[in-house]
PDB file of N, CA and C in Angstrom:
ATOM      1  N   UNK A   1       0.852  -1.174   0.000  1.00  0.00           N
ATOM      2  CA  UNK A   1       0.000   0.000   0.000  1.00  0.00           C
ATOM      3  C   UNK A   1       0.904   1.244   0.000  1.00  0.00           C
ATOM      4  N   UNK A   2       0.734   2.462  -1.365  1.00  0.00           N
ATOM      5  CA  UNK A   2       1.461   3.472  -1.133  1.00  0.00           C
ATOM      6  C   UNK A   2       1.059   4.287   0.004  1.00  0.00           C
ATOM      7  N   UNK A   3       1.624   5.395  -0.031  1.00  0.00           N
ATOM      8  CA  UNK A   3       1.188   6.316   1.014  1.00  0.00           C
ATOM      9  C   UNK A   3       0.158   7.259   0.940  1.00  0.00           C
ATOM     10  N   UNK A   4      -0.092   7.232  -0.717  1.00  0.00           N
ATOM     11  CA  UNK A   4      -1.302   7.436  -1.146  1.00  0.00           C
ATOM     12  C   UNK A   4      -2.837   6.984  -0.710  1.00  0.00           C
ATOM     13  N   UNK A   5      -2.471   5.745  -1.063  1.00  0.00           N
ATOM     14  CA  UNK A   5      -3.547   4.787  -0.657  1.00  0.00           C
ATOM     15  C   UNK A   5      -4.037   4.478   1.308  1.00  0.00           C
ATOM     16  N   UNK A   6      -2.734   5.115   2.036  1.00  0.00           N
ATOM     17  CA  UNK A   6      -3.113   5.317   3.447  1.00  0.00           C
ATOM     18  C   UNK A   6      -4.339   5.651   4.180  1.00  0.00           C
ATOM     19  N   UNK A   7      -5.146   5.026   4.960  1.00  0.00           N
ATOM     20  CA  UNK A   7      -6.728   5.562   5.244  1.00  0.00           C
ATOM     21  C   UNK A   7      -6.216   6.718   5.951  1.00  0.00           C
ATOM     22  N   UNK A   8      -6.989   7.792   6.119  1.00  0.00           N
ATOM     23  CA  UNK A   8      -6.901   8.891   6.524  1.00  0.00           C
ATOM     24  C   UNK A   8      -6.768   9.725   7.776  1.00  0.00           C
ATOM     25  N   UNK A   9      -7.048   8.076   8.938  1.00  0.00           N
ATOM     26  CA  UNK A   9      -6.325   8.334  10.297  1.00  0.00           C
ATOM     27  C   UNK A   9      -5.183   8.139  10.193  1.00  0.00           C
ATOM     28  N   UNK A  10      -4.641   7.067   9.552  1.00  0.00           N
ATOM     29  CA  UNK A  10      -3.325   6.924   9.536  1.00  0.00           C
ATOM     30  C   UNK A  10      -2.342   7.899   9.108  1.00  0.00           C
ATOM     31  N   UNK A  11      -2.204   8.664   8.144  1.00  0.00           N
ATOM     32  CA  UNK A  11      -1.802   9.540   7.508  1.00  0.00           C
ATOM     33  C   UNK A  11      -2.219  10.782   8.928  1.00  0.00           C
ATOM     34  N   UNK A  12      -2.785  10.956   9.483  1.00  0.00           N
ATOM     35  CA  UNK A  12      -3.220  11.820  10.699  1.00  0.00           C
ATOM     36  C   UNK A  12      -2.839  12.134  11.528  1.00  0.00           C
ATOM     37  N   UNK A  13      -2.202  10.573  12.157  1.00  0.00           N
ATOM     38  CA  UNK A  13      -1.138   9.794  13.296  1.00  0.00           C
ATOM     39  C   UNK A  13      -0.533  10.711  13.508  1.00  0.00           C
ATOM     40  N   UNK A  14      -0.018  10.637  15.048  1.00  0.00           N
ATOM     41  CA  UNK A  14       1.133  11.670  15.130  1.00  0.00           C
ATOM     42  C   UNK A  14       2.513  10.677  14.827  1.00  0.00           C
ATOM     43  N   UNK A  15       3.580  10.958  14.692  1.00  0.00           N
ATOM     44  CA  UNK A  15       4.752  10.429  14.163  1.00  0.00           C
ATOM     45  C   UNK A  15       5.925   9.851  15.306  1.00  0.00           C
ATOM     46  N   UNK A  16       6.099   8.803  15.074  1.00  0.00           N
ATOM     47  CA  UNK A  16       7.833   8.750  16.273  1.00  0.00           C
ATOM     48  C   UNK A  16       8.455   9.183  16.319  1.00  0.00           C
ATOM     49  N   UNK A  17       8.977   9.395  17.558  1.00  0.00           N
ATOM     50  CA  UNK A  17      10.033  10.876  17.987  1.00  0.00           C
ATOM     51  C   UNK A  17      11.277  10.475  17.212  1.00  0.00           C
ATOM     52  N   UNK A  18      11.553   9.043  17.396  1.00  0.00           N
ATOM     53  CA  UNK A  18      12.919   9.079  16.927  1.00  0.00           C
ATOM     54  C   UNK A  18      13.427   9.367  16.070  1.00  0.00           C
ATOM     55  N   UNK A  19      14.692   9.152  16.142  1.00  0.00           N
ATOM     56  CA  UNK A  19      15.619   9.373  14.754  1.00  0.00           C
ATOM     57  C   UNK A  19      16.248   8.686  13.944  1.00  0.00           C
ATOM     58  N   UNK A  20      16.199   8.348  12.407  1.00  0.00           N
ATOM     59  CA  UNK A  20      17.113   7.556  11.428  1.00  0.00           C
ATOM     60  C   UNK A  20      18.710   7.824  11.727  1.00  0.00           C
ATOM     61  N   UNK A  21      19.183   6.928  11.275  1.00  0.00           N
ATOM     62  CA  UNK A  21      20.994   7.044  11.144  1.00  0.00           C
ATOM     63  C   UNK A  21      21.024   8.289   9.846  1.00  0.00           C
ATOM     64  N   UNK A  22      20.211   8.497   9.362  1.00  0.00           N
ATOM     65  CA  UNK A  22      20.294   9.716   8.761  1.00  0.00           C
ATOM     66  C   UNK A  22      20.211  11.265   9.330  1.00  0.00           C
ATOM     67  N   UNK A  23      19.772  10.923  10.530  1.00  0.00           N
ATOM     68  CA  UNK A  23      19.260  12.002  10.625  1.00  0.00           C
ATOM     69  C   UNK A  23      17.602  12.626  10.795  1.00  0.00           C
ATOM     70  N   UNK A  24      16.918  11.882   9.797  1.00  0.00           N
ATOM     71  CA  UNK A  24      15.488  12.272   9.912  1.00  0.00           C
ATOM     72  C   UNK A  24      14.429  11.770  10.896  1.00  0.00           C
ATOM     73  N   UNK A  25      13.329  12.074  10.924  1.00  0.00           N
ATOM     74  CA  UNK A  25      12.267  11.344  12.449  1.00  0.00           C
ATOM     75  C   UNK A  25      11.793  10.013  11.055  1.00  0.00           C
ATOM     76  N   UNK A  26      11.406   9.391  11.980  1.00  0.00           N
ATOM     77  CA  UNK A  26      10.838   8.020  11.729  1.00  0.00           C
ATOM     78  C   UNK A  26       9.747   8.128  11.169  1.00  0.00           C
ATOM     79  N   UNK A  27       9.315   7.674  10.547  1.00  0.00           N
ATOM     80  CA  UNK A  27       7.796   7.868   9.619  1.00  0.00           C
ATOM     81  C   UNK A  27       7.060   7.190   9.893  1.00  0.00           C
ATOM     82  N   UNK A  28       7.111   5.976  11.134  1.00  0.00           N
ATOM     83  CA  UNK A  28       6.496   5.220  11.504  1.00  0.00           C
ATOM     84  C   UNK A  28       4.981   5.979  12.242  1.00  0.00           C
ATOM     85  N   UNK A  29       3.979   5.594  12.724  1.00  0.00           N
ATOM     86  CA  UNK A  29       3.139   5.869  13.380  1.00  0.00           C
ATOM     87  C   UNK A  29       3.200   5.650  14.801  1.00  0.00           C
ATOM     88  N   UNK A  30       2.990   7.055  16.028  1.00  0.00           N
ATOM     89  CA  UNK A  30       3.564   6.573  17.124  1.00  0.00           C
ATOM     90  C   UNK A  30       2.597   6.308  18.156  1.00  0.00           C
ATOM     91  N   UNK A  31       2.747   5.431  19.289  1.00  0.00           N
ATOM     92  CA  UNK A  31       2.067   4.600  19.999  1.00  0.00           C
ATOM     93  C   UNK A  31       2.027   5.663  21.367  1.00  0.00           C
ATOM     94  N   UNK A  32       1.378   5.622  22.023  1.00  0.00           N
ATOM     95  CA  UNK A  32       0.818   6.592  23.201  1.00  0.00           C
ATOM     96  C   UNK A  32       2.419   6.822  24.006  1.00  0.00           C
ATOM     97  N   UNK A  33       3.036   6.428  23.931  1.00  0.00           N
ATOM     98  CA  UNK A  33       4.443   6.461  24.634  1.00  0.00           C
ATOM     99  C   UNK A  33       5.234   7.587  23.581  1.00  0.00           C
ATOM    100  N   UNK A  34       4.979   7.379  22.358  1.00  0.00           N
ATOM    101  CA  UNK A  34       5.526   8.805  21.617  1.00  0.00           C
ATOM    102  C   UNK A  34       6.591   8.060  20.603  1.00  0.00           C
ATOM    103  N   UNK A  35       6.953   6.291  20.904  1.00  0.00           N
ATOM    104  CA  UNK A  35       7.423   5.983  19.856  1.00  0.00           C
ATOM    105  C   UNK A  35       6.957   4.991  18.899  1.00  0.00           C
ATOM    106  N   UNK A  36       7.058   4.307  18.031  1.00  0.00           N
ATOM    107  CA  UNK A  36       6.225   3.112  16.726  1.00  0.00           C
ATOM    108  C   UNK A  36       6.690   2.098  17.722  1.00  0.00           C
ATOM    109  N   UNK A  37       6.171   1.079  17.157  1.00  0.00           N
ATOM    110  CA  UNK A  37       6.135  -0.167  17.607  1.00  0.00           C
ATOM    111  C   UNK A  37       7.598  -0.291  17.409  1.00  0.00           C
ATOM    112  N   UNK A  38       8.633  -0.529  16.512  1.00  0.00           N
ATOM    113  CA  UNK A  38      10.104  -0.532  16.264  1.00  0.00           C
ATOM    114  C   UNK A  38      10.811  -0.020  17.429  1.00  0.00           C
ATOM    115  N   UNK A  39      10.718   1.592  17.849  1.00  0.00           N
ATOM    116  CA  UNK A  39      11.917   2.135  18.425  1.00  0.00           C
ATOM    117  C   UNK A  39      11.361   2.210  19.844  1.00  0.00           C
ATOM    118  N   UNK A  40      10.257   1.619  20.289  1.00  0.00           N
ATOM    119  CA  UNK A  40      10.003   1.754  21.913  1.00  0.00           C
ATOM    120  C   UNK A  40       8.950   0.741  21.793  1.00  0.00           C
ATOM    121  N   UNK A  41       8.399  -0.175  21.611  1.00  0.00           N
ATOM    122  CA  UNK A  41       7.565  -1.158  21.912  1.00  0.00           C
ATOM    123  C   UNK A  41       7.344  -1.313  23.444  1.00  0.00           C
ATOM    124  N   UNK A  42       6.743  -2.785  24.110  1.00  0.00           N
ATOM    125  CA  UNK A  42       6.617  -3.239  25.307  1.00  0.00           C
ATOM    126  C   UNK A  42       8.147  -3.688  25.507  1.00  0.00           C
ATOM    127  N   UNK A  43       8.364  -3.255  26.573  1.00  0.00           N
ATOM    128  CA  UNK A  43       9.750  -3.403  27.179  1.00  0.00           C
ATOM    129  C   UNK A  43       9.798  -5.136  27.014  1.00  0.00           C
ATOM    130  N   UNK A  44      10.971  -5.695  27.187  1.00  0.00           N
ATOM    131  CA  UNK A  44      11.237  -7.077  27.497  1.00  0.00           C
ATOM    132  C   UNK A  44      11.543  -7.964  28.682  1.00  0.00           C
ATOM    133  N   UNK A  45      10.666  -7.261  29.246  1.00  0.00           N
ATOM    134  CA  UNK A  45      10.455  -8.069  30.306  1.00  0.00           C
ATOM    135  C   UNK A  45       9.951  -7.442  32.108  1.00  0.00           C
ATOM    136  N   UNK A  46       9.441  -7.755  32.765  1.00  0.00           N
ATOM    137  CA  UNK A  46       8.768  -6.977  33.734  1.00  0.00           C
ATOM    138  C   UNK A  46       9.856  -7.480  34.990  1.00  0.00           C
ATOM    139  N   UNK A  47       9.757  -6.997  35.813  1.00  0.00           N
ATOM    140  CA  UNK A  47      11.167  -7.187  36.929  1.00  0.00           C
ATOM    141  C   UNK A  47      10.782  -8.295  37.597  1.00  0.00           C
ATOM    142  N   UNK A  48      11.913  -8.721  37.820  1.00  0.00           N
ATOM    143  CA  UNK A  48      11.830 -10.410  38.867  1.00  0.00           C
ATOM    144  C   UNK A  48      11.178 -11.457  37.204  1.00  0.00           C
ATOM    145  N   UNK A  49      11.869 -11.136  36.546  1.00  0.00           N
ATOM    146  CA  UNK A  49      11.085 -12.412  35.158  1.00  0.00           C
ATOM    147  C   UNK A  49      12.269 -13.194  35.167  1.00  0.00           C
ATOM    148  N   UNK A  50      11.938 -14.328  35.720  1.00  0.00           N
ATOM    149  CA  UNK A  50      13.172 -15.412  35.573  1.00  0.00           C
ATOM    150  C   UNK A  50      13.293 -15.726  34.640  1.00  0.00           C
ATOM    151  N   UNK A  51      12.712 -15.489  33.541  1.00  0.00           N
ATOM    152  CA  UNK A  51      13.292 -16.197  31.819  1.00  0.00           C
ATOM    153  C   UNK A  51      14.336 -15.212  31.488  1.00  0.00           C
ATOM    154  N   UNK A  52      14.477 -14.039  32.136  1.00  0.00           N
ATOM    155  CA  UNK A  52      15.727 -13.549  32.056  1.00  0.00           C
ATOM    156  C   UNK A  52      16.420 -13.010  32.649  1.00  0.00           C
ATOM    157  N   UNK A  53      17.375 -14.145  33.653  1.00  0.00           N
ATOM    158  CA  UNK A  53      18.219 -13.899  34.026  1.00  0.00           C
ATOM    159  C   UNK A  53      19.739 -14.073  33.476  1.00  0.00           C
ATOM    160  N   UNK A  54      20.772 -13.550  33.787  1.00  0.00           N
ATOM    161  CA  UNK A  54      22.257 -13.932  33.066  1.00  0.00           C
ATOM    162  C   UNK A  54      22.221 -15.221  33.510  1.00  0.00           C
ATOM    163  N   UNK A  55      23.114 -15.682  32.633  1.00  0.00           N
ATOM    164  CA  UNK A  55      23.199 -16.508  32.701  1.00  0.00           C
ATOM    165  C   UNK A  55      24.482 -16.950  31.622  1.00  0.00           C
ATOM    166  N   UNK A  56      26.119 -17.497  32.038  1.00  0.00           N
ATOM    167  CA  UNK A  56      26.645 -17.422  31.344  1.00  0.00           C
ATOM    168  C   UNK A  56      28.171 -17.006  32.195  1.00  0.00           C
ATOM    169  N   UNK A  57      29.178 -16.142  31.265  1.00  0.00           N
ATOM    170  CA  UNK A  57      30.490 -15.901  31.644  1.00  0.00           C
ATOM    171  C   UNK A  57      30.308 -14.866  32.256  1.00  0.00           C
ATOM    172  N   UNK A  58      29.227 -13.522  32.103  1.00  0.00           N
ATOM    173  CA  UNK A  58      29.041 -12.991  33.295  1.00  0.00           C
ATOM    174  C   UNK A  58      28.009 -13.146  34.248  1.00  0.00           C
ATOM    175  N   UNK A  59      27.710 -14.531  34.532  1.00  0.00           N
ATOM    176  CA  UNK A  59      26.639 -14.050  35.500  1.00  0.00           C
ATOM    177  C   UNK A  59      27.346 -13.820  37.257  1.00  0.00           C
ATOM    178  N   UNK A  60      26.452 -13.975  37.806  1.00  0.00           N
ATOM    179  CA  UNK A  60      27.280 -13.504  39.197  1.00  0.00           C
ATOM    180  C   UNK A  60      28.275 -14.880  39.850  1.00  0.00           C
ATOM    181  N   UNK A  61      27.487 -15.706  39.856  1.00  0.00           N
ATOM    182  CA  UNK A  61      27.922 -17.195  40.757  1.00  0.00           C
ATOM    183  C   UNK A  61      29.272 -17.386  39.323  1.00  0.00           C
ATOM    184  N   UNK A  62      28.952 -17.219  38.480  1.00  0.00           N
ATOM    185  CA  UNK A  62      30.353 -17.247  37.493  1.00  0.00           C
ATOM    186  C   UNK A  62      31.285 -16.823  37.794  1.00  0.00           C
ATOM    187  N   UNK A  63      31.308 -15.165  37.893  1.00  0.00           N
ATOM    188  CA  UNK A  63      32.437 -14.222  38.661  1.00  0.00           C
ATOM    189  C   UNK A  63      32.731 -14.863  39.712  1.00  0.00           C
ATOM    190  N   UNK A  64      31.933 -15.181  40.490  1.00  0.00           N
ATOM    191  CA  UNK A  64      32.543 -15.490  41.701  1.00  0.00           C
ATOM    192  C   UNK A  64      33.229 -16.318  41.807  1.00  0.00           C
ATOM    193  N   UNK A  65      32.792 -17.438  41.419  1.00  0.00           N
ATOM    194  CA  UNK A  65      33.968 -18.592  41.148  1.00  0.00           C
ATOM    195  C   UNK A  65      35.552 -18.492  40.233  1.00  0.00           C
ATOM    196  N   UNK A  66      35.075 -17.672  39.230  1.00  0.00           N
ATOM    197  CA  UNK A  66      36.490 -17.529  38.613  1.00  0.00           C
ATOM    198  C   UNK A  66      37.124 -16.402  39.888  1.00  0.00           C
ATOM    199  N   UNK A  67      36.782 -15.489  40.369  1.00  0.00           N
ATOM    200  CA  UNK A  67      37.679 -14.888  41.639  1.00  0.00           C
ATOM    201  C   UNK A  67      38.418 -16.005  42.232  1.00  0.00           C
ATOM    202  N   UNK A  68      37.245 -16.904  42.807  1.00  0.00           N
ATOM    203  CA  UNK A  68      37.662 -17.744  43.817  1.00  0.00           C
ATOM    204  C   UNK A  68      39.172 -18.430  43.315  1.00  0.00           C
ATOM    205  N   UNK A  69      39.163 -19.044  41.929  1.00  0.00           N
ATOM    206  CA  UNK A  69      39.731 -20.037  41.401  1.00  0.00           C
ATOM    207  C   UNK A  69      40.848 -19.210  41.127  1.00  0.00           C
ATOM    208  N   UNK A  70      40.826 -17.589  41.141  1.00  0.00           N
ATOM    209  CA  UNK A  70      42.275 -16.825  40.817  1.00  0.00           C
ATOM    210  C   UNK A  70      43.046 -16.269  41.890  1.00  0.00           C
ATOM    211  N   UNK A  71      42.035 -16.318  42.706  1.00  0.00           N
ATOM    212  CA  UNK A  71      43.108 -15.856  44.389  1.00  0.00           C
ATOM    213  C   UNK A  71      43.567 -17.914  44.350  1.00  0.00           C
ATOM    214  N   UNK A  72      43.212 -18.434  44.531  1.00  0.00           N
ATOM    215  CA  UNK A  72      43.931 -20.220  45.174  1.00  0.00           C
ATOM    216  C   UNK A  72      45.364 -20.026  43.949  1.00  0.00           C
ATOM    217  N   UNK A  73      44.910 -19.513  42.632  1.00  0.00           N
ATOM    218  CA  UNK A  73      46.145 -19.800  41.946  1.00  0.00           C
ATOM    219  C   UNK A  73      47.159 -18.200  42.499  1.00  0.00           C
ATOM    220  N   UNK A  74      46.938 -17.628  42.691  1.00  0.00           N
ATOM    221  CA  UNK A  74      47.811 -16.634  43.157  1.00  0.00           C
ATOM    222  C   UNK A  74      48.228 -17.115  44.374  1.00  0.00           C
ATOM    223  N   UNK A  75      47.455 -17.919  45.532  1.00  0.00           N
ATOM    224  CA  UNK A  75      48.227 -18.665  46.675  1.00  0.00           C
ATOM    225  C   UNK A  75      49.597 -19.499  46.264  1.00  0.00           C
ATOM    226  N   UNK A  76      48.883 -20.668  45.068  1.00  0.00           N
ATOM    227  CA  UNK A  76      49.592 -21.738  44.907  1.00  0.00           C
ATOM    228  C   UNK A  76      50.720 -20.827  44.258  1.00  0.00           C
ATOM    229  N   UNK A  77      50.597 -20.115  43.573  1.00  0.00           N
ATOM    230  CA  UNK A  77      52.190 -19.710  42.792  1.00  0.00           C
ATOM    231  C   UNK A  77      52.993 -18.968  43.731  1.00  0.00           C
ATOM    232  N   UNK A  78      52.763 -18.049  45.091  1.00  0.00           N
ATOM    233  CA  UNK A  78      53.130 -18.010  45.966  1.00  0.00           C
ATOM    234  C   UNK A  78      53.955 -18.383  47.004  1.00  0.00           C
ATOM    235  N   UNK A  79      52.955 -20.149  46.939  1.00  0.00           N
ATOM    236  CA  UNK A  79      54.187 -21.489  47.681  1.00  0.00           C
ATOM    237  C   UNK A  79      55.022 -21.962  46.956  1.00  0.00           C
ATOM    238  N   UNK A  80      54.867 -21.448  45.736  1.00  0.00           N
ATOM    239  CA  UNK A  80      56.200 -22.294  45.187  1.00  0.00           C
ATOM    240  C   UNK A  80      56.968 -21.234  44.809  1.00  0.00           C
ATOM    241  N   UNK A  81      56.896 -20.213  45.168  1.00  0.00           N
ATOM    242  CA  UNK A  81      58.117 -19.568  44.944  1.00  0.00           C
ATOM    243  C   UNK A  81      58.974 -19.817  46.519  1.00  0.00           C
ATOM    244  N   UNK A  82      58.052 -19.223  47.381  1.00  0.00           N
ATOM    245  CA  UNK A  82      59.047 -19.942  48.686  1.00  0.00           C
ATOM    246  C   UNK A  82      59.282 -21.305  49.115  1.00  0.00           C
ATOM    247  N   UNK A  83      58.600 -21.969  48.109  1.00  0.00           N
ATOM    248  CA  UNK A  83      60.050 -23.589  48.267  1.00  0.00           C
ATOM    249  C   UNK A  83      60.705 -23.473  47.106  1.00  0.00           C
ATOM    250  N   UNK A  84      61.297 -22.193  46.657  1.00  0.00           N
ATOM    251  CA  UNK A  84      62.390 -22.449  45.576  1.00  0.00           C
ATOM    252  C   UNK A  84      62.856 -21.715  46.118  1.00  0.00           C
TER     253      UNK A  84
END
C-alpha cells in the first residue's frame, strides 16, 4: 500500500520521535508512549522475570567462582616460589 492509498487516520497519526541514522524522524506511526512499535515497543520483560536472568560468563555465581579459582592460583604460585 502506497502512502497514497493510506486511510486517513493513519496519515493523521502523530509520528515517532525518533531518529534515522540519517538524521530524519521516523515515519512510523507513534504509539501513546511517543514511539512506533520498532523504536520503543513493550519493554522485554517486567522485573523479577526469571526467563531472564544472566546466565553465562558474566553471570554472578560465574564471577565469583572464577575470583575464587584466581586468588587459590595466586596462593599456589606463591608457595612455590618460597620452596624455591
Amino acid at each position: 500500500m502506497s502512502r497514497a492509498e493510506q486511510p486517513q487516520s493513519l496519515k493523521q497519526a502523530r509520528r515517532c520521535l525518533a531518529r534515522t541514522r540519517k538524521g530524519t524522524a521516523c515515519q512510523c506511526p507513534a504509539m501513546p508512549n511517543g514511539r512506533c512499535r520498532i523504536h520503543g515497543g513493550l519493554s522485554p520483560g517486567v522485573p523479577g522475570n526469571q526467563n531472564a536472568l544472566k546466565h553465562g560468563r558474566y553471570s554472578r555465581d560465574y564471577l565469583a567462582i572464577r575470583r575464587a579459582v584466581a586468588e587459590m592460583r595466586r596462593e599456589l604460585h606463591s608457595l612455590k616460589k618460597q620452596m624455591d
